[in-house]
N, C-alpha and C. Protein backbone atom coordinates (compact mmCIF):
# COMPACT_ATOMS: atom_id res chain seq x y z
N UNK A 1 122.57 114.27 135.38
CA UNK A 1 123.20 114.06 134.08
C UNK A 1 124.26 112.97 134.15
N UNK A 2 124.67 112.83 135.01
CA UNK A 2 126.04 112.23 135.08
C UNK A 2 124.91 110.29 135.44
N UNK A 3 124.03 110.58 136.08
CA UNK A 3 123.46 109.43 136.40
C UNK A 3 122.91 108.51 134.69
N UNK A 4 122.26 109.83 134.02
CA UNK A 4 121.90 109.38 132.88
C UNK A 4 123.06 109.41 131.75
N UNK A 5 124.33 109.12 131.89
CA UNK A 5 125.42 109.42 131.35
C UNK A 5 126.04 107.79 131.38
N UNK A 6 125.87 107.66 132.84
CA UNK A 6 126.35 105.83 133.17
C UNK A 6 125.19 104.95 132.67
N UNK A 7 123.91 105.30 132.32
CA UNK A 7 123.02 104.17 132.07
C UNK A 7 122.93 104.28 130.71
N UNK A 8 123.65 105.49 129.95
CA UNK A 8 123.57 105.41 128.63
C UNK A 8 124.87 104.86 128.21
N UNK A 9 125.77 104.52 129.08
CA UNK A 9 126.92 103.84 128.67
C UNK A 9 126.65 102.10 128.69
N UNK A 10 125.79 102.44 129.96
CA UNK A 10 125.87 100.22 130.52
C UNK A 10 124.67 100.00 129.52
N UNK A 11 123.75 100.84 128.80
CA UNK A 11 122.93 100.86 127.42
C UNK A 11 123.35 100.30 126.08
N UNK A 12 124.56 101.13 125.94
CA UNK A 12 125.03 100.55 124.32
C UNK A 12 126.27 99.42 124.79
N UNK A 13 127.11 99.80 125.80
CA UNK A 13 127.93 98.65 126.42
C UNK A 13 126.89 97.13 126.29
N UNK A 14 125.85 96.79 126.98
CA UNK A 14 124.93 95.84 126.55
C UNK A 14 124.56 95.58 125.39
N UNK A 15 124.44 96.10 125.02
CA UNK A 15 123.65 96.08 123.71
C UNK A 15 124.58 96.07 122.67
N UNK A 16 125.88 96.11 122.63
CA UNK A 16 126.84 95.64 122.12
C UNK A 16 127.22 94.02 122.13
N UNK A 17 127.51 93.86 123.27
CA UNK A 17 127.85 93.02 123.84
C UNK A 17 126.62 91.54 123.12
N UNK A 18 125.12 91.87 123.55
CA UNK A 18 124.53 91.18 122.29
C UNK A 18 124.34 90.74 121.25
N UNK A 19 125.01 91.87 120.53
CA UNK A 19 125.36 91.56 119.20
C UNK A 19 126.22 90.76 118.47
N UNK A 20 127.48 90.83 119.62
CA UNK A 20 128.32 90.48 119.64
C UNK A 20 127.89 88.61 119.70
N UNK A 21 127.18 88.54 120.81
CA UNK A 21 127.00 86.96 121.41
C UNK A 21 126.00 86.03 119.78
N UNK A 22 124.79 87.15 119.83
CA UNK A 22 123.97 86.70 118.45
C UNK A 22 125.05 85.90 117.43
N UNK A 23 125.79 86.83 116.83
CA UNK A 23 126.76 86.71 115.61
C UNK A 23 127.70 85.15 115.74
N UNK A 24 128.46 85.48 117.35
CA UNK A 24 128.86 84.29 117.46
C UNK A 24 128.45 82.76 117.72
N UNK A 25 126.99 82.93 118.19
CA UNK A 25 126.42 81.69 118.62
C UNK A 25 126.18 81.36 116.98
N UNK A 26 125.80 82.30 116.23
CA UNK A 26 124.84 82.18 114.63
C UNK A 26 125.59 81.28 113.83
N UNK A 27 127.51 82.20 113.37
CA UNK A 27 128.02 81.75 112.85
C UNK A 27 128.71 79.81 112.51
N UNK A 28 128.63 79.73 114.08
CA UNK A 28 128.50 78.28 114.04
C UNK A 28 128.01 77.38 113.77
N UNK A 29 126.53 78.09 113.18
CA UNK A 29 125.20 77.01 112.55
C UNK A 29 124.74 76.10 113.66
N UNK A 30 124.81 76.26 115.06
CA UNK A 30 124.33 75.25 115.83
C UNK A 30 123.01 76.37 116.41
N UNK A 31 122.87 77.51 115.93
CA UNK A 31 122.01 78.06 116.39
C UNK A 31 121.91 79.28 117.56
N UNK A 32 121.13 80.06 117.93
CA UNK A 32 121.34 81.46 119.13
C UNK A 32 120.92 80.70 119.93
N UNK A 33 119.18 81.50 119.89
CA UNK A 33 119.02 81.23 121.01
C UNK A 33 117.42 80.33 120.95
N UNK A 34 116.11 80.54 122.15
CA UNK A 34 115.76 80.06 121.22
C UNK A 34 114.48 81.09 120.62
N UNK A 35 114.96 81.73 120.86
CA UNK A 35 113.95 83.33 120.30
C UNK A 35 114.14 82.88 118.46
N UNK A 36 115.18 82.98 118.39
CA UNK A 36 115.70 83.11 116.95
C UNK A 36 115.06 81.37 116.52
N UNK A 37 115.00 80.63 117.25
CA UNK A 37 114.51 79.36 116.62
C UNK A 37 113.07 79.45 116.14
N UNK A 38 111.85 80.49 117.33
CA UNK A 38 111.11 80.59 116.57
C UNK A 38 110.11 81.45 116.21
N UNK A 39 111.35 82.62 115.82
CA UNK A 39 111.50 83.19 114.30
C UNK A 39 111.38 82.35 112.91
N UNK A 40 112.39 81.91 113.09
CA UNK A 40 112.44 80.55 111.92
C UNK A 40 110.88 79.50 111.96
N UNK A 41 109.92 79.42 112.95
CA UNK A 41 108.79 78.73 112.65
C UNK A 41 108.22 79.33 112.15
N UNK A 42 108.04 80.50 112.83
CA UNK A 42 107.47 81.57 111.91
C UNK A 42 107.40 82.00 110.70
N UNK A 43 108.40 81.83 110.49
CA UNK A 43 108.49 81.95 109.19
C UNK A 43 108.31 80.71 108.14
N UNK A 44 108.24 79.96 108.61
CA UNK A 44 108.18 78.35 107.86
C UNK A 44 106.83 78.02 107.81
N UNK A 45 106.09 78.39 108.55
CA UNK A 45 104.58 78.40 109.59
C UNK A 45 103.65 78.84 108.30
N UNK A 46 103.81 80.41 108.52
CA UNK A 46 103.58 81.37 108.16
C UNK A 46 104.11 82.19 106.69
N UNK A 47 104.80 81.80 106.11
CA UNK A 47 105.75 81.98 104.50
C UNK A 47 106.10 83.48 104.43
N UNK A 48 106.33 84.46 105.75
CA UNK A 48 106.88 85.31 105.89
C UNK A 48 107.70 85.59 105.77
N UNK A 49 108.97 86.44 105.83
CA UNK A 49 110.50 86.64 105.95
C UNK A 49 110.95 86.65 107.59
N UNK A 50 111.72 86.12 107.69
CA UNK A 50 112.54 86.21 108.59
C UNK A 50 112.44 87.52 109.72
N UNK A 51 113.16 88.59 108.53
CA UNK A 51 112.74 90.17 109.38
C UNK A 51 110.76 90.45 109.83
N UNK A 52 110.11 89.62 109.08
CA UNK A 52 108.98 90.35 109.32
C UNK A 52 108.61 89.38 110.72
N UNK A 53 108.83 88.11 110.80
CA UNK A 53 108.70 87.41 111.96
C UNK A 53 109.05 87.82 113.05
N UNK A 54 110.39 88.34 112.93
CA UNK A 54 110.66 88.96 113.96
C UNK A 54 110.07 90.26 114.71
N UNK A 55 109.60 91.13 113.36
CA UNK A 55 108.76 92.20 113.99
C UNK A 55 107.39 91.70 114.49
N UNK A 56 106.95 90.70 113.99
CA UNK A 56 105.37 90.05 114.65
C UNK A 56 105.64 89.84 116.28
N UNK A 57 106.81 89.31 116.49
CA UNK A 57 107.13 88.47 117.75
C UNK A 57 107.40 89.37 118.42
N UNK A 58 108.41 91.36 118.08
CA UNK A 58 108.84 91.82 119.00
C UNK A 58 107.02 93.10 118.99
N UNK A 59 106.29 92.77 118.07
CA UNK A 59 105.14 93.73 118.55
C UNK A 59 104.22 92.98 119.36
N UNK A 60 104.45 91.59 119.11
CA UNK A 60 103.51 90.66 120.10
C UNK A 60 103.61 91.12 121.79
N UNK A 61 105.33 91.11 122.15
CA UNK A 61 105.69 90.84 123.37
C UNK A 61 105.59 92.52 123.80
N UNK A 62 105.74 93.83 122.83
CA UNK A 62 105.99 95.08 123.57
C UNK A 62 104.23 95.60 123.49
N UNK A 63 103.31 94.62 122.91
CA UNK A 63 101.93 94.64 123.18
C UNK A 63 101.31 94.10 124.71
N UNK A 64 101.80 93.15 124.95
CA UNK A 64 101.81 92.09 126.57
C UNK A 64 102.59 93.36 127.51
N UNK A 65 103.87 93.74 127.36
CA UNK A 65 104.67 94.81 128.32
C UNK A 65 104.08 95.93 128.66
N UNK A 66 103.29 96.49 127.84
CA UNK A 66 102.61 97.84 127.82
C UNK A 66 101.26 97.05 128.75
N UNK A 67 100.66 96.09 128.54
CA UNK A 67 99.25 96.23 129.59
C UNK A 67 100.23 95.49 130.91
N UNK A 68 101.13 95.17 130.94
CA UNK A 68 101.70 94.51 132.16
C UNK A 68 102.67 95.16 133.05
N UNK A 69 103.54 95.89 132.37
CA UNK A 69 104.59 97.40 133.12
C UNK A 69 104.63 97.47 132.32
N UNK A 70 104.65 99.64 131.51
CA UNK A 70 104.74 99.99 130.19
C UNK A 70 105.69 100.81 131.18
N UNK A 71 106.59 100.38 132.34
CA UNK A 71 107.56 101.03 132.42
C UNK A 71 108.55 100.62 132.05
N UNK A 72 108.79 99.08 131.57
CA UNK A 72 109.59 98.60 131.08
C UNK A 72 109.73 99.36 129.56
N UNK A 73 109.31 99.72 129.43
CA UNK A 73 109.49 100.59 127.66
C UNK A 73 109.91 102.19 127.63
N UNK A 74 111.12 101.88 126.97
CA UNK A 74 111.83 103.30 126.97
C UNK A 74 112.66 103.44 126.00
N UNK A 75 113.45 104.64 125.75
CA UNK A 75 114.41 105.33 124.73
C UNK A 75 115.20 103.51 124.50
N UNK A 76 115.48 102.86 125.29
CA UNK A 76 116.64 101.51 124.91
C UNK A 76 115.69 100.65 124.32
N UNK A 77 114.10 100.73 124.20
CA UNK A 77 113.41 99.39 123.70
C UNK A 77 113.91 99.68 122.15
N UNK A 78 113.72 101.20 121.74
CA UNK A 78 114.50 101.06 120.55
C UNK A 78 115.83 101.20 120.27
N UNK A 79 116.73 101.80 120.77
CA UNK A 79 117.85 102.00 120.93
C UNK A 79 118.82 100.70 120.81
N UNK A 80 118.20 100.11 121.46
CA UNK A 80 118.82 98.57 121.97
C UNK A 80 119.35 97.66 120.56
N UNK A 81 117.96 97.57 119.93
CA UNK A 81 117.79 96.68 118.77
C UNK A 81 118.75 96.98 117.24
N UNK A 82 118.65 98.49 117.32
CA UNK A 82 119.20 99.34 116.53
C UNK A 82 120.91 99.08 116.74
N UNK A 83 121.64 99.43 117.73
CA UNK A 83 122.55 99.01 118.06
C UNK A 83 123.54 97.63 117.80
N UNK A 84 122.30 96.79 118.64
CA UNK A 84 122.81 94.95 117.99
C UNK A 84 122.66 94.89 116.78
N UNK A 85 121.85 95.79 115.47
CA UNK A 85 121.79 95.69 114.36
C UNK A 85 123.30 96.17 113.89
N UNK A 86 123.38 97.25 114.30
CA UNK A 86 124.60 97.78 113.27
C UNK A 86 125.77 96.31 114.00
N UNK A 87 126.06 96.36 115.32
CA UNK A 87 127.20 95.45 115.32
C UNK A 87 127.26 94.55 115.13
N UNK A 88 126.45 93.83 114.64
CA UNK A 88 126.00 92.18 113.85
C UNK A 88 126.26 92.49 112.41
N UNK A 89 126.07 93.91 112.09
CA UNK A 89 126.60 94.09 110.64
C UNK A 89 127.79 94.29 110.16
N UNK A 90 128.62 94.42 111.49
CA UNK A 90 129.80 95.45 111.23
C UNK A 90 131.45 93.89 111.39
N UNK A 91 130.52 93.08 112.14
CA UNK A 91 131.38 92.30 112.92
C UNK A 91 131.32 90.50 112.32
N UNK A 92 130.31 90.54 111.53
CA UNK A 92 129.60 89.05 110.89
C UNK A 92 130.69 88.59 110.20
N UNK A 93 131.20 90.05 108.98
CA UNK A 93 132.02 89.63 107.92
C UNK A 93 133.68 89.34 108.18
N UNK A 94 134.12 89.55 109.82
CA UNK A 94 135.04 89.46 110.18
C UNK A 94 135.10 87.86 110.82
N UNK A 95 134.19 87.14 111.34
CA UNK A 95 134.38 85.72 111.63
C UNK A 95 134.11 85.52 110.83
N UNK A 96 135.47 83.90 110.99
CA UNK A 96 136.18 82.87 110.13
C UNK A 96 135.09 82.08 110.63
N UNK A 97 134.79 81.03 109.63
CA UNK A 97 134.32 79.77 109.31
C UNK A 97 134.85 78.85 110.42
N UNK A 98 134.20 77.85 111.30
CA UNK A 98 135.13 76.74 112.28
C UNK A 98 134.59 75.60 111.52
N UNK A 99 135.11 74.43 111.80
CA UNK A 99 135.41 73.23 110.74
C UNK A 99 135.21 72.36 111.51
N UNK A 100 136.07 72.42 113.08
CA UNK A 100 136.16 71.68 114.33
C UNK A 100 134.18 71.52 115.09
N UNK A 101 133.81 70.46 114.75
CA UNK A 101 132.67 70.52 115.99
C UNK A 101 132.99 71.59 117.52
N UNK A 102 133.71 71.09 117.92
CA UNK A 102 134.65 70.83 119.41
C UNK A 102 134.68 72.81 119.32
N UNK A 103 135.17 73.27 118.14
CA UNK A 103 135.12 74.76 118.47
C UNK A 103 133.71 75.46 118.21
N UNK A 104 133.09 74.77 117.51
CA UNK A 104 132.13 75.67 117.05
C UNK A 104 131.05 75.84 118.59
N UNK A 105 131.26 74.49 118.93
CA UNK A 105 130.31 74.39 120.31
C UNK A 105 130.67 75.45 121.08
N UNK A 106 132.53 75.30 121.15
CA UNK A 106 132.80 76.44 122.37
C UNK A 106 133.08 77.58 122.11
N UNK A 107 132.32 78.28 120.59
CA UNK A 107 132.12 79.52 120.23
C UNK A 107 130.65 79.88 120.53
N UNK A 108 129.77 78.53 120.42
CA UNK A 108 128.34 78.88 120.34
C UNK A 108 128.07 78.94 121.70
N UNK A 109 128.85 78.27 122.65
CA UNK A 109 128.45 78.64 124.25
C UNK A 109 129.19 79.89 124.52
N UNK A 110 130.11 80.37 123.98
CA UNK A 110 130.88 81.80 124.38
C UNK A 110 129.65 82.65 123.98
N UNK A 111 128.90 82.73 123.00
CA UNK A 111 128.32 83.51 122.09
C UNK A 111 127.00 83.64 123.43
N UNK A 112 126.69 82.61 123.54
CA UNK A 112 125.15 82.70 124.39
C UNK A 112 125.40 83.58 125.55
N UNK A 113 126.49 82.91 126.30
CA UNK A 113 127.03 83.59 127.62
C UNK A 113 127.15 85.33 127.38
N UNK A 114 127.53 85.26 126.67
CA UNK A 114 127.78 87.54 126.02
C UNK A 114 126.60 87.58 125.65
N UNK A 115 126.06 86.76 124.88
CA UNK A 115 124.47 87.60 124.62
C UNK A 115 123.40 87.96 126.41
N UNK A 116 123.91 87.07 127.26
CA UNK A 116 123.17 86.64 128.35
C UNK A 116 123.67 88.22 129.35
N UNK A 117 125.06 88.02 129.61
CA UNK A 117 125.76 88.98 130.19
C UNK A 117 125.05 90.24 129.55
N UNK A 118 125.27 90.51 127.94
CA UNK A 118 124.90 92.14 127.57
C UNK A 118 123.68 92.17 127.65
N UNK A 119 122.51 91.13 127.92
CA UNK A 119 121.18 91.30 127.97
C UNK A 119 121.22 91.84 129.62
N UNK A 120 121.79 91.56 130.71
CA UNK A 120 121.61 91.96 131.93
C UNK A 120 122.17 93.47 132.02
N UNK A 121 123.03 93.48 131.27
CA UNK A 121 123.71 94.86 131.46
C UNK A 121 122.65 95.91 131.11
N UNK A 122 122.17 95.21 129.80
CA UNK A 122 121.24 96.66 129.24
C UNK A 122 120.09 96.66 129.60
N UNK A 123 119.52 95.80 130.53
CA UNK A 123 117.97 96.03 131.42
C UNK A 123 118.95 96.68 132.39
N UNK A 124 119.68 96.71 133.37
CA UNK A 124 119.97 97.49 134.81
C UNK A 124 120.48 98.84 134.19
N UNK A 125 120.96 99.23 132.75
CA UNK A 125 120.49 100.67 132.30
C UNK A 125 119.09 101.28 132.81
N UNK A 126 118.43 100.42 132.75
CA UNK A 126 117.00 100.65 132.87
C UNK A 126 116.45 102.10 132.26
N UNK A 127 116.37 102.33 130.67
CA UNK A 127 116.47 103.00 129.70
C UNK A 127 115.16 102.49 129.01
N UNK A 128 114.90 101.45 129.29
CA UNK A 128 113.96 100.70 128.67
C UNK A 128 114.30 99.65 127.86
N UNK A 129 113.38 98.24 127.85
CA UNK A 129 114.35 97.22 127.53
C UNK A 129 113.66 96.59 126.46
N UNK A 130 114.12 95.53 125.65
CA UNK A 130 114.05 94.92 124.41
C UNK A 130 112.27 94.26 124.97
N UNK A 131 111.22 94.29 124.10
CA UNK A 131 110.18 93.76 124.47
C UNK A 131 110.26 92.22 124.86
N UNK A 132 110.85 91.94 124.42
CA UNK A 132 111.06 90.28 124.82
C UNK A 132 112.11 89.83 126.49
N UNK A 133 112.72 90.92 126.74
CA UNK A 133 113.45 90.99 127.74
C UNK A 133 112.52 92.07 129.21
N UNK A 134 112.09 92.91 128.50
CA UNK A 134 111.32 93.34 129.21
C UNK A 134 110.09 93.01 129.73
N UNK A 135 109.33 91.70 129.01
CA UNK A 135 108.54 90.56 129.63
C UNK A 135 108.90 89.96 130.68
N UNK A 136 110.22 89.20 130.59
CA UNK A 136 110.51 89.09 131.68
C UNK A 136 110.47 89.96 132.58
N UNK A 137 110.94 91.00 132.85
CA UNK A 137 111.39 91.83 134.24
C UNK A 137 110.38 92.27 134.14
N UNK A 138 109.15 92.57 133.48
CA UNK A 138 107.48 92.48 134.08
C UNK A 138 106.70 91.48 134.66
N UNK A 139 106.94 90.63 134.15
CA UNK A 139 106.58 89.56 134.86
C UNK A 139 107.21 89.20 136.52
N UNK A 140 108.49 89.19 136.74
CA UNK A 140 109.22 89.88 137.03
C UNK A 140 108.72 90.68 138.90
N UNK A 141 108.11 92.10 137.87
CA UNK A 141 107.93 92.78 139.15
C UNK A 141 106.20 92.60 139.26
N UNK A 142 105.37 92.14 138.62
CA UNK A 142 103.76 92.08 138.47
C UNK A 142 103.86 90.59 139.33
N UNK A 143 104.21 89.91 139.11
CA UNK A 143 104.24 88.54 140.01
C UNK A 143 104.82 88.06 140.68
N UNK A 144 106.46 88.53 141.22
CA UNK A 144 106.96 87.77 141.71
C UNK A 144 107.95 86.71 141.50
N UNK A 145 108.10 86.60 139.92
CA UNK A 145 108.90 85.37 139.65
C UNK A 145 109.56 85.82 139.55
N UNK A 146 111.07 84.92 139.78
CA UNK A 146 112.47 85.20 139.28
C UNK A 146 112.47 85.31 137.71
N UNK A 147 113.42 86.25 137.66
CA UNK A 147 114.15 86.97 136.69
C UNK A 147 114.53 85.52 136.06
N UNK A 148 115.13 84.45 136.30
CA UNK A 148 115.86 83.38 135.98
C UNK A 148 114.78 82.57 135.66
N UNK A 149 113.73 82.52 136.98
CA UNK A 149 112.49 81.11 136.35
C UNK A 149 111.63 81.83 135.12
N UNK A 150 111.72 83.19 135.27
CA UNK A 150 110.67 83.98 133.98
C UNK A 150 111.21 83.48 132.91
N UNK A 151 112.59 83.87 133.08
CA UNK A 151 113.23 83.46 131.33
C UNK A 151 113.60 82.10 131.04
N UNK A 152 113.72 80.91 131.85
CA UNK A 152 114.01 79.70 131.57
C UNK A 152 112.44 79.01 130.58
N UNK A 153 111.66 79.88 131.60
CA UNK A 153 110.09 79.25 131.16
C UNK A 153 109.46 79.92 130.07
N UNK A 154 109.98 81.05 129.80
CA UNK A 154 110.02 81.68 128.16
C UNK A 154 110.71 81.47 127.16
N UNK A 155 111.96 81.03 127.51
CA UNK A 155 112.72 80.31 126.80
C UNK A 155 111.92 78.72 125.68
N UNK A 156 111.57 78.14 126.86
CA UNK A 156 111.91 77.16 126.89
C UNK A 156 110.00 76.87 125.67
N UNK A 157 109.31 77.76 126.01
CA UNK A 157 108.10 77.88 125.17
C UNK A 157 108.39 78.57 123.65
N UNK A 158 109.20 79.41 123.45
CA UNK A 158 109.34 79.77 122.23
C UNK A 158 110.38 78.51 121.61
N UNK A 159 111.25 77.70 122.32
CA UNK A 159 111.53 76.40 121.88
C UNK A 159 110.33 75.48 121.01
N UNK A 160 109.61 75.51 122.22
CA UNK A 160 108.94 74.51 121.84
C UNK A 160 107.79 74.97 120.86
N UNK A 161 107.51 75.87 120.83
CA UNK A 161 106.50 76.68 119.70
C UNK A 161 107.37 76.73 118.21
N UNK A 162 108.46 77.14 118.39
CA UNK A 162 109.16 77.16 117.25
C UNK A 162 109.36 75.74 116.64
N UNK A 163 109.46 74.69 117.67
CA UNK A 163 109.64 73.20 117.04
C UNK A 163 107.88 72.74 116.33
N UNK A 164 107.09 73.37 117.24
CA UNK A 164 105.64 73.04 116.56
C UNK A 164 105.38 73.85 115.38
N UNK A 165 106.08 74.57 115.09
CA UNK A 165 105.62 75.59 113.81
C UNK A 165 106.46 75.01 112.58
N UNK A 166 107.88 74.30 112.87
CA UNK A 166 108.19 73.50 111.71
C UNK A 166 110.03 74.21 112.19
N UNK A 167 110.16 74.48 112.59
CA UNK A 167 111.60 74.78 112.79
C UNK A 167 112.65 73.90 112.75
N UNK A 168 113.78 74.35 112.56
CA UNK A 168 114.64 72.93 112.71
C UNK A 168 115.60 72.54 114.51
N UNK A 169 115.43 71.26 115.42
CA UNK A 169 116.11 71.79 116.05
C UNK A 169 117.59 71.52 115.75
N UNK A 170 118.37 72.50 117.00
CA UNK A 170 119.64 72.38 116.76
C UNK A 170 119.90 72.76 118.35
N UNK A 171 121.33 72.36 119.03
CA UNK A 171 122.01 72.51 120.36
C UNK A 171 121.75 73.93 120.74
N UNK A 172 122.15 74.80 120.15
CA UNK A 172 122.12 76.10 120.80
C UNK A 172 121.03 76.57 121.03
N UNK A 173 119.31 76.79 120.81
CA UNK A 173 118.71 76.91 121.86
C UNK A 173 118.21 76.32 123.01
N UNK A 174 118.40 75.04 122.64
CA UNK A 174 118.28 74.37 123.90
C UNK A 174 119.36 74.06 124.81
N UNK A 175 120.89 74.45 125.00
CA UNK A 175 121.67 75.28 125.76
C UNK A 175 120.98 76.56 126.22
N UNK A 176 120.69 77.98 125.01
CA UNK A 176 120.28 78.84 125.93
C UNK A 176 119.27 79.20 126.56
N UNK A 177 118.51 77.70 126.59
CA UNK A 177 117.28 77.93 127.74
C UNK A 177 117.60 77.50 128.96
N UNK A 178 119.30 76.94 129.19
CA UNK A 178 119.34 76.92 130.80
C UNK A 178 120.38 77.53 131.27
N UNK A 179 121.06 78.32 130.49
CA UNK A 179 121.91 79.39 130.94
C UNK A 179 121.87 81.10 130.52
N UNK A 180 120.46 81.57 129.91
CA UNK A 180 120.45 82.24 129.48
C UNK A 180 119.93 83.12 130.74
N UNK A 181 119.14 82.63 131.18
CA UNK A 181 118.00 83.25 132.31
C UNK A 181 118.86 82.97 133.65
N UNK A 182 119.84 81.98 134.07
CA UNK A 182 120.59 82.48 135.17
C UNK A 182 121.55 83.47 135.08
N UNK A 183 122.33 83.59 133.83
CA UNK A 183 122.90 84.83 133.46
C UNK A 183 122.90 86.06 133.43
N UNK A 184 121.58 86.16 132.79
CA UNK A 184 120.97 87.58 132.60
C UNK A 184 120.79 88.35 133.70
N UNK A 185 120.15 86.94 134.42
CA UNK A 185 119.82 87.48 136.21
C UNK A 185 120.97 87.84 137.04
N UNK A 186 122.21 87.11 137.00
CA UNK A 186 123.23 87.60 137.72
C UNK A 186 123.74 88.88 137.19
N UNK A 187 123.79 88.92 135.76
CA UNK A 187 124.57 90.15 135.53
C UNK A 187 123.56 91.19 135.86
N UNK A 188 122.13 91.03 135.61
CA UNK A 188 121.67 92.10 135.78
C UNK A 188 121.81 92.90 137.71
N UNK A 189 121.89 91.97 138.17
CA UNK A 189 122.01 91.78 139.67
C UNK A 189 123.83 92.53 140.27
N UNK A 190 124.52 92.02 139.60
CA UNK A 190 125.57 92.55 139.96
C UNK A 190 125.81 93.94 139.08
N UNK A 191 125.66 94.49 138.63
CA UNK A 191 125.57 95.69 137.45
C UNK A 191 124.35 96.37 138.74
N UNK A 192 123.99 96.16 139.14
CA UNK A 192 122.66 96.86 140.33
C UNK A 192 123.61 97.55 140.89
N UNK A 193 123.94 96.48 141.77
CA UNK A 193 124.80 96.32 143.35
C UNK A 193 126.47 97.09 142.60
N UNK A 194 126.55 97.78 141.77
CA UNK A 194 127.96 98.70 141.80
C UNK A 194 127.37 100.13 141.62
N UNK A 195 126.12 100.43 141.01
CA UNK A 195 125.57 101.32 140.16
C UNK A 195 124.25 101.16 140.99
N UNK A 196 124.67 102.53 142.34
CA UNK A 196 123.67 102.33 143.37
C UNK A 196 122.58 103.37 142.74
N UNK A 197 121.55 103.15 141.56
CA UNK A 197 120.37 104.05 141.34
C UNK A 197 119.30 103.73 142.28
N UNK A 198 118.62 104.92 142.17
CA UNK A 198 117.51 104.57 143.36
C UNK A 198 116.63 103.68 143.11
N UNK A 199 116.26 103.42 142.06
CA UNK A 199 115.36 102.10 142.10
C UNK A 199 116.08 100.71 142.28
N UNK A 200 117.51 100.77 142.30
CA UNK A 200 118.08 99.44 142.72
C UNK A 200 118.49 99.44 144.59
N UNK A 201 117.85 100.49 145.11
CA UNK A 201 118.23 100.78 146.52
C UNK A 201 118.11 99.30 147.64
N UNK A 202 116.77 98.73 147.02
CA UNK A 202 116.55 97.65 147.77
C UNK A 202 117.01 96.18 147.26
N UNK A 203 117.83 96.64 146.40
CA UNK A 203 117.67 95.17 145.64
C UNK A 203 118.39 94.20 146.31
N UNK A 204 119.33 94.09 146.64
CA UNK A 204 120.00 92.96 148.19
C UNK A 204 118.59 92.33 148.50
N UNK A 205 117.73 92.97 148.93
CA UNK A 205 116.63 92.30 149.65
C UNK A 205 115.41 91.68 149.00
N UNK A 206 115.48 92.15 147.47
CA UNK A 206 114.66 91.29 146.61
C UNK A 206 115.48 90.21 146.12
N UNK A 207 114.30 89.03 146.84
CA UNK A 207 114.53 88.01 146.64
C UNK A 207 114.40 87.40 145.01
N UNK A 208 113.63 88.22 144.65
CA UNK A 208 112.95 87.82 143.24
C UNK A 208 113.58 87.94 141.80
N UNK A 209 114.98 88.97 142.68
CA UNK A 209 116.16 89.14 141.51
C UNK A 209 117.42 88.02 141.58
N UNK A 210 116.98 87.08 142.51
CA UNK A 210 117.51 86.04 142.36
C UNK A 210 118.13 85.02 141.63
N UNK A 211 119.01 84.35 141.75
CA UNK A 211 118.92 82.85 140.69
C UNK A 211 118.13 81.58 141.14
């Protein structure tokens, strides 16, 4: 109990913390990440809404997780989303407007970095993770790749899919396709190595949780 007590804390602790990063990278208009960029093709693509794009994209990826590790899917795949919802709702109407280029940048890189950090926190819950996050860390443990090269190279395709579908670009996802996936990986890595669960027993020695 007490084990499932700390992973339901480093659960919504993450998953806070996301919400938190979303809101701030958003508010600046330079953009999240580039998941959210293409959402927006999707929807431009496709003459959908916004919310429904997003559910295409997160049933696409927890469709791929389930034939690839459907252990990555748990109580946090929903939990997770639900969470960054309410605190993106709770917290939007409290940031001020920036005016300054110069700040908005160094709100929209604060913003990525917390989305990156609470995305590592709330996979090493290991509760079950956001389908799009949990691709990675299937991919991950089915092949071999780093945690960091999985998500730079997923990143960096929903970029570019979202620019082919009609999206607009802007700085902030193409920032968080090269600091999103070393991030995630460290935090998820150090959040291991304090919070000795047994499936993180070996992790020092996986190389693959690397940067």
């Amino acid at each position: 109990m007490k084990e499932l007590k700390i992973r339901l804390v480093l659960l919504i602790i993450g998953s806070i913390l996301m919400g938190i990063g979303v809101v701030l990278a958003t508010v600046t208009q330079m953009g999240a990440d580039s998941v959210a960029l293409l959402w927006e093709g999707v929807h431009i693509r496709f003459h959908i809404s916004l919310g429904m794009a997003n559910y295409v994209f997160t049933g696409f990826f927890l469709i791929l997780v389930l034939l690839i590790d459907r252990k990555q899917v748990g109580i946090g795949t929903i939990l997770s989303p639900l969470i960054q919802g309410m605190v993106m709702d709770m917290i939007i109407r409290f940031i001020p407007q920036f005016d300054s280029f110069f700040i908005r940048l160094s709100v929209m890189i604060i913003g990525i970095i917390i989305l990156a950090i609470g995305s590592g926190i709330s996979a090493a819950a290991n509760l079950g993770k956001s389908p799009y996050v949990g691709f990675t860390f299937a991919i991950n443990k089915r092949y071999n790749y780093s945690i960091t090269f999985s998500r730079v190279i997923l990143d960096a395709l929903c970029l570019i899919l979202g620019l082919l579908l009609g999206a607009r670009l802007s700085i902030g996802p193409i920032i968080s396709v090269f600091i999103i996936g070393p991030i995630t990986a460290l935090s998820f890595r150090k959040i291991s190595e304090i919070y000795h669960f047994k499936e993180f027993n070996a992790i020092e020695h996986d190389t693959t949780l690397r940067d």
